[in-house]
C-alpha atoms as a PDB file:
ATOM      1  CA  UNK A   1      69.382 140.225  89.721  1.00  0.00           C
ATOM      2  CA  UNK A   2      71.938 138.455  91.833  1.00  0.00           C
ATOM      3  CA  UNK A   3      75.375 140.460  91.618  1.00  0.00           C
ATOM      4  CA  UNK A   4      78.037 138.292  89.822  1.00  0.00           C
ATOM      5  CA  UNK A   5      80.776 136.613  91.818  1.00  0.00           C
ATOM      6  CA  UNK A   6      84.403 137.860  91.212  1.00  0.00           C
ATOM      7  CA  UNK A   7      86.703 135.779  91.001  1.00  0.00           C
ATOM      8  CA  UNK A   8      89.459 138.519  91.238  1.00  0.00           C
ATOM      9  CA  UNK A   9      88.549 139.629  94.574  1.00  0.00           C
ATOM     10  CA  UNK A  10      87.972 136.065  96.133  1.00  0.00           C
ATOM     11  CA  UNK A  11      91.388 135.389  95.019  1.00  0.00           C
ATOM     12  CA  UNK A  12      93.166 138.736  96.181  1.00  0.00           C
ATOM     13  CA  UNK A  13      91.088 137.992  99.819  1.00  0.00           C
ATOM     14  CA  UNK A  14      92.957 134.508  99.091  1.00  0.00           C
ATOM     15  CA  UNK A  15      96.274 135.877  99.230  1.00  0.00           C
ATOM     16  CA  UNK A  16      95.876 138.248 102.104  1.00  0.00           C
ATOM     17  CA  UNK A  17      95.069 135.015 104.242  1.00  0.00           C
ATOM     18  CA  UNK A  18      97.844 132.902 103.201  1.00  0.00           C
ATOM     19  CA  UNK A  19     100.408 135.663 104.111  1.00  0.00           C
ATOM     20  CA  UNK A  20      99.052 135.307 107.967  1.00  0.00           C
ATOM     21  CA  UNK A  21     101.015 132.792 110.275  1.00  0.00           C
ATOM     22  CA  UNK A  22      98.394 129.997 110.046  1.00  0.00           C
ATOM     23  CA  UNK A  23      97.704 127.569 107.007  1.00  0.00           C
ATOM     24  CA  UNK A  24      95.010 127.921 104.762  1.00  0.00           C
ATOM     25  CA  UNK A  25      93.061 124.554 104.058  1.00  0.00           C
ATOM     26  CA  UNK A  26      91.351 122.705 101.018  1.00  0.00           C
ATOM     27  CA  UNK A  27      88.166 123.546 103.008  1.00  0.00           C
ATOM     28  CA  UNK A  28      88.608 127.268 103.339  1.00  0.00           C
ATOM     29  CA  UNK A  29      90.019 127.889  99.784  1.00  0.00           C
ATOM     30  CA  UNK A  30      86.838 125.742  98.913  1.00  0.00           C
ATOM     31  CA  UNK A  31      84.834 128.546 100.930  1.00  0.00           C
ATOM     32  CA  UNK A  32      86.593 131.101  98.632  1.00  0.00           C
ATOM     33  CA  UNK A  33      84.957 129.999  95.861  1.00  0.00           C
ATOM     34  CA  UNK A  34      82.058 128.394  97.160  1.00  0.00           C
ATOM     35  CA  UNK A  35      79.528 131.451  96.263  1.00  0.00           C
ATOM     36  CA  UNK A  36      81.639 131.540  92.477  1.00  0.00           C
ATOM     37  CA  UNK A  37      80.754 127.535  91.930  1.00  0.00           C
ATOM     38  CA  UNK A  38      76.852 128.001  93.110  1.00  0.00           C
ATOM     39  CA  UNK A  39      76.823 130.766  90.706  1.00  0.00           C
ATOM     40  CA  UNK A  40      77.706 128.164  87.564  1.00  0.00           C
ATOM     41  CA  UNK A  41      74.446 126.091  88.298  1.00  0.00           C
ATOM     42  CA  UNK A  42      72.413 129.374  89.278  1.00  0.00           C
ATOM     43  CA  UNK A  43      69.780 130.690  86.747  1.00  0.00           C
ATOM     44  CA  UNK A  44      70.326 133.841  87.550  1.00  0.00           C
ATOM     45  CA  UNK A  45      73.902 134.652  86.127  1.00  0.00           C
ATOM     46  CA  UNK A  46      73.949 136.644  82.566  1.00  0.00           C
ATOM     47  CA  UNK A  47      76.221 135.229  79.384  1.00  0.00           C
ATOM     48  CA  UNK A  48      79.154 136.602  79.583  1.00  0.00           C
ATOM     49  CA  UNK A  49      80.440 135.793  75.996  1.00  0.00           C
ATOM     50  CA  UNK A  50      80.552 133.497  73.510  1.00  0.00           C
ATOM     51  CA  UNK A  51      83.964 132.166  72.388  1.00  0.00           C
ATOM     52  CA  UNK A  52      85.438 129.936  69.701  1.00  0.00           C
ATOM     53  CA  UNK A  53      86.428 126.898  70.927  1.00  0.00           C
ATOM     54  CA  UNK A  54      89.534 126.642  69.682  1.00  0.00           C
ATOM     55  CA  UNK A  55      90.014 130.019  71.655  1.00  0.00           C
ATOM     56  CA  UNK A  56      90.257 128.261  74.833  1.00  0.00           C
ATOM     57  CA  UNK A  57      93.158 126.891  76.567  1.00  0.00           C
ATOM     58  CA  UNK A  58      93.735 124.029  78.886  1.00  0.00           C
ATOM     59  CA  UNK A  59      94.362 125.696  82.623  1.00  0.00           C
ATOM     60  CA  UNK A  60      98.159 124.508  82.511  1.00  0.00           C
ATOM     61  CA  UNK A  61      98.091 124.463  86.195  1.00  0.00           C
ATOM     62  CA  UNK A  62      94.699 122.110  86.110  1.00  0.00           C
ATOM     63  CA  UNK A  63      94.416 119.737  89.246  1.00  0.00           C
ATOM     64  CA  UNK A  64      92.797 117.207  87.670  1.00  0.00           C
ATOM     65  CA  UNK A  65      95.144 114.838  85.120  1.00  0.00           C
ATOM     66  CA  UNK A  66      92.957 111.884  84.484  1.00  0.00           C
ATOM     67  CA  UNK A  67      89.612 112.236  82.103  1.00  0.00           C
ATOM     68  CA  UNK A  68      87.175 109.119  82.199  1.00  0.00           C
ATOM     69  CA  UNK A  69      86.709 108.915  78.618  1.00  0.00           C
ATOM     70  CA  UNK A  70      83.234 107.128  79.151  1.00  0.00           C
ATOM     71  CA  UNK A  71      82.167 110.130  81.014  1.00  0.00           C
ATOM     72  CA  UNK A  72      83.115 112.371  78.327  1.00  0.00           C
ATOM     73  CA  UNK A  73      81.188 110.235  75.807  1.00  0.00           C
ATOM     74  CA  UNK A  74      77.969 110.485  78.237  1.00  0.00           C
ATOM     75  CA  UNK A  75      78.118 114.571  78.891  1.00  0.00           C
ATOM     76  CA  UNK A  76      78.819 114.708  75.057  1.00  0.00           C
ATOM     77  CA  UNK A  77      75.661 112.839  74.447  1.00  0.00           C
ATOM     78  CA  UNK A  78      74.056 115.182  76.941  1.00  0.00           C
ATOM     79  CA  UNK A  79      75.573 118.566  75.206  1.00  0.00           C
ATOM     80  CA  UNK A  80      74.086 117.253  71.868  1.00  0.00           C
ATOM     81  CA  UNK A  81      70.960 116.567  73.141  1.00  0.00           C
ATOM     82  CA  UNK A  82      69.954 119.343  75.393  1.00  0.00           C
ATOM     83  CA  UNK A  83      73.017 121.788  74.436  1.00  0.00           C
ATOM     84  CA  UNK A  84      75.681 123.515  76.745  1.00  0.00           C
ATOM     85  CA  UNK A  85      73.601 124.117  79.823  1.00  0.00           C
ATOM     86  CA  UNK A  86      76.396 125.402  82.399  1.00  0.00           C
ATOM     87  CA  UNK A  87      78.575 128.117  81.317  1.00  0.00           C
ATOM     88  CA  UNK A  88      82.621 127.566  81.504  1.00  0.00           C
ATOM     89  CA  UNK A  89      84.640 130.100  83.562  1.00  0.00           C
ATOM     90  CA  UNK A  90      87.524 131.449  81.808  1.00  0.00           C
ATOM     91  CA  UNK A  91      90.091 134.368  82.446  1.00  0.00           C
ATOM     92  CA  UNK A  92      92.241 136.045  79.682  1.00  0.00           C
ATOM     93  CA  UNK A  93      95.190 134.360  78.480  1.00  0.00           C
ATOM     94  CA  UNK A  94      98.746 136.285  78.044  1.00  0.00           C
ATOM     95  CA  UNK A  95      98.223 134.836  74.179  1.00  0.00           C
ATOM     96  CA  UNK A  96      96.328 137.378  72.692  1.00  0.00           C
ATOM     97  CA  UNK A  97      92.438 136.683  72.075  1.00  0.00           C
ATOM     98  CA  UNK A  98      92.797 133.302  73.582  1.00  0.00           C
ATOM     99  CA  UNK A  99      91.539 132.392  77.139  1.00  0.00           C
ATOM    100  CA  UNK A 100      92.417 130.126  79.963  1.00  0.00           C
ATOM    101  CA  UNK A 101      89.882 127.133  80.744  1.00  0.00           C
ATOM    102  CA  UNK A 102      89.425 127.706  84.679  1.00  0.00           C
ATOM    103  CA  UNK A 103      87.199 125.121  85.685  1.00  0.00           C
ATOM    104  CA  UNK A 104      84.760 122.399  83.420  1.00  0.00           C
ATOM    105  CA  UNK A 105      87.527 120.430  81.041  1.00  0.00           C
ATOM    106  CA  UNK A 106      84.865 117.875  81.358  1.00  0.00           C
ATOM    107  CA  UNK A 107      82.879 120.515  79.698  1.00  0.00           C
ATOM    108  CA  UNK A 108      85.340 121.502  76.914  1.00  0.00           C
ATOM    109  CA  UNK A 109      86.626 118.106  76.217  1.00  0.00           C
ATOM    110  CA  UNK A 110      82.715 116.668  75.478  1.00  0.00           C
ATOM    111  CA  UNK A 111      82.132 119.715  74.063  1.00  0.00           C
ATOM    112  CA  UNK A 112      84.503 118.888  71.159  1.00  0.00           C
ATOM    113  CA  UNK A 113      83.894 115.257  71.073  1.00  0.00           C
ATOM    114  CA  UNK A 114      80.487 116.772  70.181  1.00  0.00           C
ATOM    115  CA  UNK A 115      81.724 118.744  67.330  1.00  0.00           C
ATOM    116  CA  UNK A 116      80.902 122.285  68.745  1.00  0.00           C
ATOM    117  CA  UNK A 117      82.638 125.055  67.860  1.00  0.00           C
ATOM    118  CA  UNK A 118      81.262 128.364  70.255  1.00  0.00           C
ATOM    119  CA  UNK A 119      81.469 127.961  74.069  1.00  0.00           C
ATOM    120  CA  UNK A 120      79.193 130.159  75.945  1.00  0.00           C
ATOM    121  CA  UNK A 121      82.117 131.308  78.553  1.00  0.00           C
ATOM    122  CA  UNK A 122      81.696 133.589  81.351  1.00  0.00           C
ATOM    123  CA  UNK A 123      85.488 135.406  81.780  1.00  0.00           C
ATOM    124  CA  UNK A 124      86.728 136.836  85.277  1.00  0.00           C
ATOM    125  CA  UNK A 125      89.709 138.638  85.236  1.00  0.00           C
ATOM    126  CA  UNK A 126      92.787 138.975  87.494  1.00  0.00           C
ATOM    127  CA  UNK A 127      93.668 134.949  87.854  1.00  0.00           C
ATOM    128  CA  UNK A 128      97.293 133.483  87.173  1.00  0.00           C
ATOM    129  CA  UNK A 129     100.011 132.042  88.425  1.00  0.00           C
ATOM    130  CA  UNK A 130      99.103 129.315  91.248  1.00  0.00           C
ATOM    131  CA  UNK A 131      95.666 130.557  91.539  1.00  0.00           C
ATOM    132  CA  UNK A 132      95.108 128.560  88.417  1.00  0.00           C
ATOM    133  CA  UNK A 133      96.122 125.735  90.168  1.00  0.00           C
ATOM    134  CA  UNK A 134      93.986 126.469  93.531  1.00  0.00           C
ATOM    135  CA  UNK A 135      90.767 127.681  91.769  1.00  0.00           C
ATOM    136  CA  UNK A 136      91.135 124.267  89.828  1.00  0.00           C
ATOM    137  CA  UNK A 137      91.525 121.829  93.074  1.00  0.00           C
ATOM    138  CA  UNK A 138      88.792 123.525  94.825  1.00  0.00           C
ATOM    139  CA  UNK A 139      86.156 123.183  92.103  1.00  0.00           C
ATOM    140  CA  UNK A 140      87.179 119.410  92.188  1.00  0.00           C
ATOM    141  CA  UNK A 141      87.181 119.140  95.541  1.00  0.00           C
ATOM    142  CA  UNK A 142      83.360 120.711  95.855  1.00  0.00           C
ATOM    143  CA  UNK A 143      82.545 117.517  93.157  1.00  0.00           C
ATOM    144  CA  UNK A 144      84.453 114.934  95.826  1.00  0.00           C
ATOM    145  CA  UNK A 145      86.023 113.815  92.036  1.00  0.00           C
ATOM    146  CA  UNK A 146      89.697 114.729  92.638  1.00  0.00           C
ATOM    147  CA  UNK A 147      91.762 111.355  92.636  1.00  0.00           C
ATOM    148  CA  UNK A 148      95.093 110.653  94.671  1.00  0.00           C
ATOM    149  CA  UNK A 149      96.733 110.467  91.680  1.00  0.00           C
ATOM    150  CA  UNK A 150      95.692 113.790  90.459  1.00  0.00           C
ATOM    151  CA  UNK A 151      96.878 115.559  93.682  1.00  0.00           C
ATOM    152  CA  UNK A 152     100.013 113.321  93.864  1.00  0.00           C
ATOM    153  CA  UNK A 153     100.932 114.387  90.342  1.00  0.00           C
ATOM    154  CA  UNK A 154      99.896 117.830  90.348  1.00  0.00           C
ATOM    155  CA  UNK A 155     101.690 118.684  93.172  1.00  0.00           C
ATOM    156  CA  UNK A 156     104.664 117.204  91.938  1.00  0.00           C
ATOM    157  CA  UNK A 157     104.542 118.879  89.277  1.00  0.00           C
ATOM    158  CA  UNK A 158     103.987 122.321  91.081  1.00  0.00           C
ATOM    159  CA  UNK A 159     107.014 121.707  92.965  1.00  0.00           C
ATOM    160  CA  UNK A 160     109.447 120.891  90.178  1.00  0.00           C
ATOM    161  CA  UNK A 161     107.710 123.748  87.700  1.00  0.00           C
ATOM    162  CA  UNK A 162     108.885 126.406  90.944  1.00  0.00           C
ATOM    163  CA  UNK A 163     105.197 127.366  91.518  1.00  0.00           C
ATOM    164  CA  UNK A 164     105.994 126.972  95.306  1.00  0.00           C
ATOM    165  CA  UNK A 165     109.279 127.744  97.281  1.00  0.00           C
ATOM    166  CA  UNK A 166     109.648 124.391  98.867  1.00  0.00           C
ATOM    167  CA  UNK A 167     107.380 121.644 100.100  1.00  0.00           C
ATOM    168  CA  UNK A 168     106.456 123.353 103.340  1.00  0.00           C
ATOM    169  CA  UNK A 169     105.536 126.029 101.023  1.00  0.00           C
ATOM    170  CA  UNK A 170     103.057 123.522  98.831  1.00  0.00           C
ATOM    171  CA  UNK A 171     101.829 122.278 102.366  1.00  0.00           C
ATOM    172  CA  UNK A 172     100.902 126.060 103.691  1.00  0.00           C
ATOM    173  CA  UNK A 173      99.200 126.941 100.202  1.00  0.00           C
ATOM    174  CA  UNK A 174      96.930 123.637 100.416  1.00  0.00           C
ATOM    175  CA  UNK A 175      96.311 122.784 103.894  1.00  0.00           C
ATOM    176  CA  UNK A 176      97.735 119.387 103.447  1.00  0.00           C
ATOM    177  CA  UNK A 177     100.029 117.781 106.472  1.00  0.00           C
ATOM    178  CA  UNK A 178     103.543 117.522 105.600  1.00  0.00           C
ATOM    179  CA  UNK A 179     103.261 114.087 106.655  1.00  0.00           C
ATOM    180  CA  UNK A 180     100.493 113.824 104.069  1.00  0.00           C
ATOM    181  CA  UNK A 181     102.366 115.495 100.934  1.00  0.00           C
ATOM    182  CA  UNK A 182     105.582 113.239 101.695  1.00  0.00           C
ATOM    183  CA  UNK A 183     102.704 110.413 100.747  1.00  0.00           C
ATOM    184  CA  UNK A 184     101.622 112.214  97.573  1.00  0.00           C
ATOM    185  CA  UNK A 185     105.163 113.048  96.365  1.00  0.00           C
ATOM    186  CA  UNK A 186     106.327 109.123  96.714  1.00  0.00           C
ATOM    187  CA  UNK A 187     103.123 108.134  94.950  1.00  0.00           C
ATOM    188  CA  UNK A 188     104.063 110.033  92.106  1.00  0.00           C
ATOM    189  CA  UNK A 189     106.883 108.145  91.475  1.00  0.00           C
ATOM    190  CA  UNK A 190     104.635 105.007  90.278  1.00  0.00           C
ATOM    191  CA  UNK A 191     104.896 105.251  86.688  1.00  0.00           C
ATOM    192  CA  UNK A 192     102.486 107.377  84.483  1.00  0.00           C
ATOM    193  CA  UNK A 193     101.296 104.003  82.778  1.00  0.00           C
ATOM    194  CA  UNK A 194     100.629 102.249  85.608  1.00  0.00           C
ATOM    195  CA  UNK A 195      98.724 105.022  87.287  1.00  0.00           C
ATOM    196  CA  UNK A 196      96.728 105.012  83.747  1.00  0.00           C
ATOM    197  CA  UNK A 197      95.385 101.520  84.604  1.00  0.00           C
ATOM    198  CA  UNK A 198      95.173 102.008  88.525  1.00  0.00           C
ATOM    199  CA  UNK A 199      92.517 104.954  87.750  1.00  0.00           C
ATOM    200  CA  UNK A 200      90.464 102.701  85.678  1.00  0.00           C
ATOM    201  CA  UNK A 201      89.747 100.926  89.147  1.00  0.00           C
ATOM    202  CA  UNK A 202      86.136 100.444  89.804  1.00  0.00           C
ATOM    203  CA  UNK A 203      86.441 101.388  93.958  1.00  0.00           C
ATOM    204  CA  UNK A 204      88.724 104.453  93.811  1.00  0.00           C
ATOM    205  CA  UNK A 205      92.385 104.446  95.642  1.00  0.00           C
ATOM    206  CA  UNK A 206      92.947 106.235  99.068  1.00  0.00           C
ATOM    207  CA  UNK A 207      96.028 107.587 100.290  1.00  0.00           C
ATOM    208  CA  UNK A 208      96.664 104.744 102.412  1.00  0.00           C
ATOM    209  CA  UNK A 209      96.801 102.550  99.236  1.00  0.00           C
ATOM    210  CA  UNK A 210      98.312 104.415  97.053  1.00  0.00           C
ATOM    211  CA  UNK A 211     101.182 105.099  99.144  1.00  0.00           C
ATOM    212  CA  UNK A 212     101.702 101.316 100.528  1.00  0.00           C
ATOM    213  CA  UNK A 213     101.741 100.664  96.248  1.00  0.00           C
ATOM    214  CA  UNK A 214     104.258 103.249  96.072  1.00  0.00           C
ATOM    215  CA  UNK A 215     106.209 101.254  98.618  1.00  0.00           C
ATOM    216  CA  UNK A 216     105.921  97.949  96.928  1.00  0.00           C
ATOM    217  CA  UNK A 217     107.085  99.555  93.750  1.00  0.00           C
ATOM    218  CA  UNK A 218     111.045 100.090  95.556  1.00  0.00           C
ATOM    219  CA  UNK A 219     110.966  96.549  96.444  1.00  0.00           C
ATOM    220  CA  UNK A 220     109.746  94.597  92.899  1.00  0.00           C
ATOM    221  CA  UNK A 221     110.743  94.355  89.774  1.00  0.00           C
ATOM    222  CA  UNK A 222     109.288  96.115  86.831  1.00  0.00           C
ATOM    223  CA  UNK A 223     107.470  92.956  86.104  1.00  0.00           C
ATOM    224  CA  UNK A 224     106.362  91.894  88.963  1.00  0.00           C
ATOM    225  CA  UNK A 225     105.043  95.435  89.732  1.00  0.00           C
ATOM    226  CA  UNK A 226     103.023  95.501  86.374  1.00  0.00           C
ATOM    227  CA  UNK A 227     101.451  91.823  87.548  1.00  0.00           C
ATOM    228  CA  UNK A 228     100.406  93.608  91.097  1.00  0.00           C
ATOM    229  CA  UNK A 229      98.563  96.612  89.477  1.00  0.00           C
ATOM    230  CA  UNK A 230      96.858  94.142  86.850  1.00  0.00           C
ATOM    231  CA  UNK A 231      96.039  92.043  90.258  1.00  0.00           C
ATOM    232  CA  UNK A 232      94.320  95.130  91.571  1.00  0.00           C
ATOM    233  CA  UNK A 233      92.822  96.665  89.163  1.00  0.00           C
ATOM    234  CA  UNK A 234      91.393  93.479  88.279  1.00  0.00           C
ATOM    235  CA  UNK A 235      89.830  92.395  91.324  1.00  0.00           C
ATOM    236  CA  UNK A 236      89.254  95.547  92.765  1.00  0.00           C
ATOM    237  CA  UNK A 237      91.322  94.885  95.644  1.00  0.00           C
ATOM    238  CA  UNK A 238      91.363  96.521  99.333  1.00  0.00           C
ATOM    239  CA  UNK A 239      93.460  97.814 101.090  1.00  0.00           C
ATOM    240  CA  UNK A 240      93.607  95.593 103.618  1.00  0.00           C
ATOM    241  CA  UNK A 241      94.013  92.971 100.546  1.00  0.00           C
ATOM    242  CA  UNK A 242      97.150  94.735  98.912  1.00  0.00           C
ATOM    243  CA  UNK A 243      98.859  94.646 102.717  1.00  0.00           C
ATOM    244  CA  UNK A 244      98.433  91.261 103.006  1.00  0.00           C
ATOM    245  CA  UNK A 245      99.646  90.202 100.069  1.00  0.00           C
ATOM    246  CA  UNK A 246     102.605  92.321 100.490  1.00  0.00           C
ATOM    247  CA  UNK A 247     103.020  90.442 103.894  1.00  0.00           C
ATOM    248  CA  UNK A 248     102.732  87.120 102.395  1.00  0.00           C
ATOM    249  CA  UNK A 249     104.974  87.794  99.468  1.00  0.00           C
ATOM    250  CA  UNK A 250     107.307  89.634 101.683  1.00  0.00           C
ATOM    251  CA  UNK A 251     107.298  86.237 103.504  1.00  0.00           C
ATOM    252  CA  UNK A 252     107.938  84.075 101.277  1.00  0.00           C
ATOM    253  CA  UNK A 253     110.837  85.800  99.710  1.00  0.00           C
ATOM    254  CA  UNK A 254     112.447  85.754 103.141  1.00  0.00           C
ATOM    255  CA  UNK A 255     112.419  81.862 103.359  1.00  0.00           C
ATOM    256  CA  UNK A 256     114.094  82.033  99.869  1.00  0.00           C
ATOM    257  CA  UNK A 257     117.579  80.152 100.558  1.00  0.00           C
ATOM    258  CA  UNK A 258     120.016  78.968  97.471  1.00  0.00           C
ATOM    259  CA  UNK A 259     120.450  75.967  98.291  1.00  0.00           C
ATOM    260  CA  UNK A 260     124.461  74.664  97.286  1.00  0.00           C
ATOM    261  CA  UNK A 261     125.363  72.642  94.585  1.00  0.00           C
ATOM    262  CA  UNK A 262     126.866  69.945  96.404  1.00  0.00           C
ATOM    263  CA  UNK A 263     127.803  69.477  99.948  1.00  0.00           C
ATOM    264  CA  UNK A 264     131.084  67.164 101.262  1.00  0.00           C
ATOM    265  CA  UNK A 265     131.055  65.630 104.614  1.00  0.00           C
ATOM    266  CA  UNK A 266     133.581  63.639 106.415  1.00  0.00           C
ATOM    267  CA  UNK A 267     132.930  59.746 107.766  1.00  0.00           C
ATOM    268  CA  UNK A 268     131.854  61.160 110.894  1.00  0.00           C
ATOM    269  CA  UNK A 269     128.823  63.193 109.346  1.00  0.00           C
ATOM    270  CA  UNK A 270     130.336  66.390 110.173  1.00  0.00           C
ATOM    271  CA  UNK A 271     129.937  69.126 107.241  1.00  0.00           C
ATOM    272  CA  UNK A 272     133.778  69.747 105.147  1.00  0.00           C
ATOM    273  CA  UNK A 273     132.885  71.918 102.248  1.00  0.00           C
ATOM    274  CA  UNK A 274     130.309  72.558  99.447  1.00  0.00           C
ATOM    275  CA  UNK A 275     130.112  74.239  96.169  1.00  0.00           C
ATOM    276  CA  UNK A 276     128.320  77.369  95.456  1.00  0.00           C
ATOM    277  CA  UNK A 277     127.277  78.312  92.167  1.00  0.00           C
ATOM    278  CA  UNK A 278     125.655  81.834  91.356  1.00  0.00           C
ATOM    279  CA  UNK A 279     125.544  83.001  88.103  1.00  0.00           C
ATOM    280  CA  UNK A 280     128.705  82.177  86.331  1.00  0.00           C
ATOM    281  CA  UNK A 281     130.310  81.914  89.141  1.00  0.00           C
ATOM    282  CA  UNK A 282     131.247  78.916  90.867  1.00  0.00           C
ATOM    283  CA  UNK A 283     132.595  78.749  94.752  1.00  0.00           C
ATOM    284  CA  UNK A 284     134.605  76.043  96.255  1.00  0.00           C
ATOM    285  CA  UNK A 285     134.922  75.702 100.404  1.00  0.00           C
ATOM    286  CA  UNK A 286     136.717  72.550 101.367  1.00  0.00           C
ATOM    287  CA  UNK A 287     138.978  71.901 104.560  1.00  0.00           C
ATOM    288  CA  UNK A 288     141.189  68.868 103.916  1.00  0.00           C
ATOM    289  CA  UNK A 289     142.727  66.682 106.290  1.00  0.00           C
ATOM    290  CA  UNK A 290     145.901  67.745 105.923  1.00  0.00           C
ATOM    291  CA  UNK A 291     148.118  70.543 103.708  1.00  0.00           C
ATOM    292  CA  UNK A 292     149.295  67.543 101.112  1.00  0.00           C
ATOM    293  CA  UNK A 293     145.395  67.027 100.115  1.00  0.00           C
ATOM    294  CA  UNK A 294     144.726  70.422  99.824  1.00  0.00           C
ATOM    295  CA  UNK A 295     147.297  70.624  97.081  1.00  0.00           C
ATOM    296  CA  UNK A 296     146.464  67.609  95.195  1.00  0.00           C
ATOM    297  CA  UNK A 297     142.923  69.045  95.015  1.00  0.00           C
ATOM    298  CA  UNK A 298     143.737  72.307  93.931  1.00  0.00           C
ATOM    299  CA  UNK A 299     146.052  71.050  91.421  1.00  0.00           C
ATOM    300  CA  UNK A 300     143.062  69.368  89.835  1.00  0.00           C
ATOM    301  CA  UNK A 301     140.821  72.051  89.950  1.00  0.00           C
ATOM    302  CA  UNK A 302     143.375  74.237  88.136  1.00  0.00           C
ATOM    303  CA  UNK A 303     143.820  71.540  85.495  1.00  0.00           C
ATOM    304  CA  UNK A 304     140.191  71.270  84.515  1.00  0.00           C
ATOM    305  CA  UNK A 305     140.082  75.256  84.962  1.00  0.00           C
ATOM    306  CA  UNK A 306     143.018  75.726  81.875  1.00  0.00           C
ATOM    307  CA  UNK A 307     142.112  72.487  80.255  1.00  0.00           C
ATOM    308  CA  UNK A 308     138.409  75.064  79.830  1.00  0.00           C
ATOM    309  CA  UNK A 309     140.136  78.245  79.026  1.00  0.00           C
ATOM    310  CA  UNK A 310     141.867  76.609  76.231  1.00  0.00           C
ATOM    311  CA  UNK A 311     138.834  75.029  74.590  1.00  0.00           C
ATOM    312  CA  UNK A 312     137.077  78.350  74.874  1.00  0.00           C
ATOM    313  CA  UNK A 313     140.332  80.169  73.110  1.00  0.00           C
ATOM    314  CA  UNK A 314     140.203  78.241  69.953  1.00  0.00           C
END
């Protein structure tokens, strides 16, 4: 019989690595665990346990935010039909008699849309802090199902939770560019609800696009935001379709020019003065012919200004 993977010494090799000068990479954490994640789908591992489900605890540090509930309906179908085929790695929680879901909240979550109350769990030992979070991006990774907007959030989230010094820190830990985490972090400033809908796409988002949305979002409105992720999520847009919309739009606005009220010119055709309104607020530029006119005109501006003042006081 095959000897079981251990996730505690994969993990402690882990750290000895990432203390060395040079970063450590998705790909070779991935490598860490890539005998572990063979050894879910092999037929020769033994049942570690079997645990109640309400025993088991979401990994808090879980890469993955966003559950397609559809899937969950079709692997609960699945689990009903020919039971709970792959077991669900698990390590101890500091609750007592309660464990730590590791990898497979596909798993658990269709596992209790199916109504079933034991998990057949194998548990490794000696996992915690932001090996939680590692263990859980890895597994994803192997199962190319990790979104943009699951890194982009859970990174930002390890970085305000203090599960990394800095962001140079976050960078050496995952092997992503600094360049490439500055992307995440702005992308997950889009708001929750609008990442929601933008997951729901039918041609997942890249990097590319999900930063240049990030970029639009400084520049609109909340409205006119909302209208541009209903736009893409609608028509599946491209890339290359969001920038040039952004282009165009970015075009237009620049043409925008308020046009004046009113303009005055003299009998020659030469420009005097206009008004400006913007708002409530109304802006006179005249140049009269001489000082005398220039009274006479702002006397009757004042008048109609106080004759106003007083209807509004009564």
């Amino acid at each position: 019989m095959a000897k079981k993977p251990d996730f505690g010494s994969s993990l402690k090799s882990m750290r000895q690595k990432q203390n060395e000068t040079e970063k450590t990479g998705s790909q070779s954490i991935l490598s860490k665990f890539d005998k572990a994640n063979k050894f879910y789908d092999s037929d020769e591992k033994q049942i570690s346990n079997i645990i109640k489900i309400d025993k088991l605890i979401e990994n808090p540090l879980n890469a993955r935010c966003f559950y397609d509930d559809n899937l969950i309906s079709e692997l609960a179908s699945s689990i009903i039909e020919k039971g709970q085929i792959v077991s669900v790695p698990v390590t101890p929680s500091t609750e007592k008699d309660k464990y730590i879901v590791l990898d497979g909240h596909y798993r658990l979550k269709a596992m209790l849309k199916a109504g079933i109350n034991e998990v057949r769990c194998d548990i490794h030992d000696n996992v915690f802090g932001l090996d939680l979070y590692i263990l859980s991006r890895a597994a994803n990774e192997e199962r190319s199902s990790q979104s943009v907007f699951d890194d982009a959030i859970s990174f930002a989230k390890l970085i305000e939770k203090g599960h990394v010094k800095s962001q140079v820190d976050l960078c050496t830990r995952t092997g992503v560019s600094e360049g490439s985490m500055s992307k995440y972090l702005a992308i997950s400033k889009i708001p929750f609800d609008k990442i929601s809908l933008l997951v729901s796409k039918p041609t997942p988002l890249g990097l590319r696009f999900a930063y240049t949305l990030s970029t639009a979002l400084k520049k609109m409105s909340d409205t006119e935001f909302n209208t541009l992720v209903q736009k893409i999520v609608k028509d599946d847009w491209s890339n290359d379709m969001l920038e040039l919309y952004l282009k165009n739009l970015s075009t237009v606005r620049t043409k925008i020019v308020n046009e004046p009220k009113a303009k005055f010119f003299n009998s020659k055709g030469k420009k005097v003065g206009q008004i400006d309104i913007k708002g409530k607020t109304i802006t006179l530029k005249y140049t009269a012919d001489d000082s005398e006119l220039a009274i006479r005109i702002s006397e009757v501006i004042e008048s109609h200004i106080l004759d106003e003042v007083a209807k509004n006081d009564k």
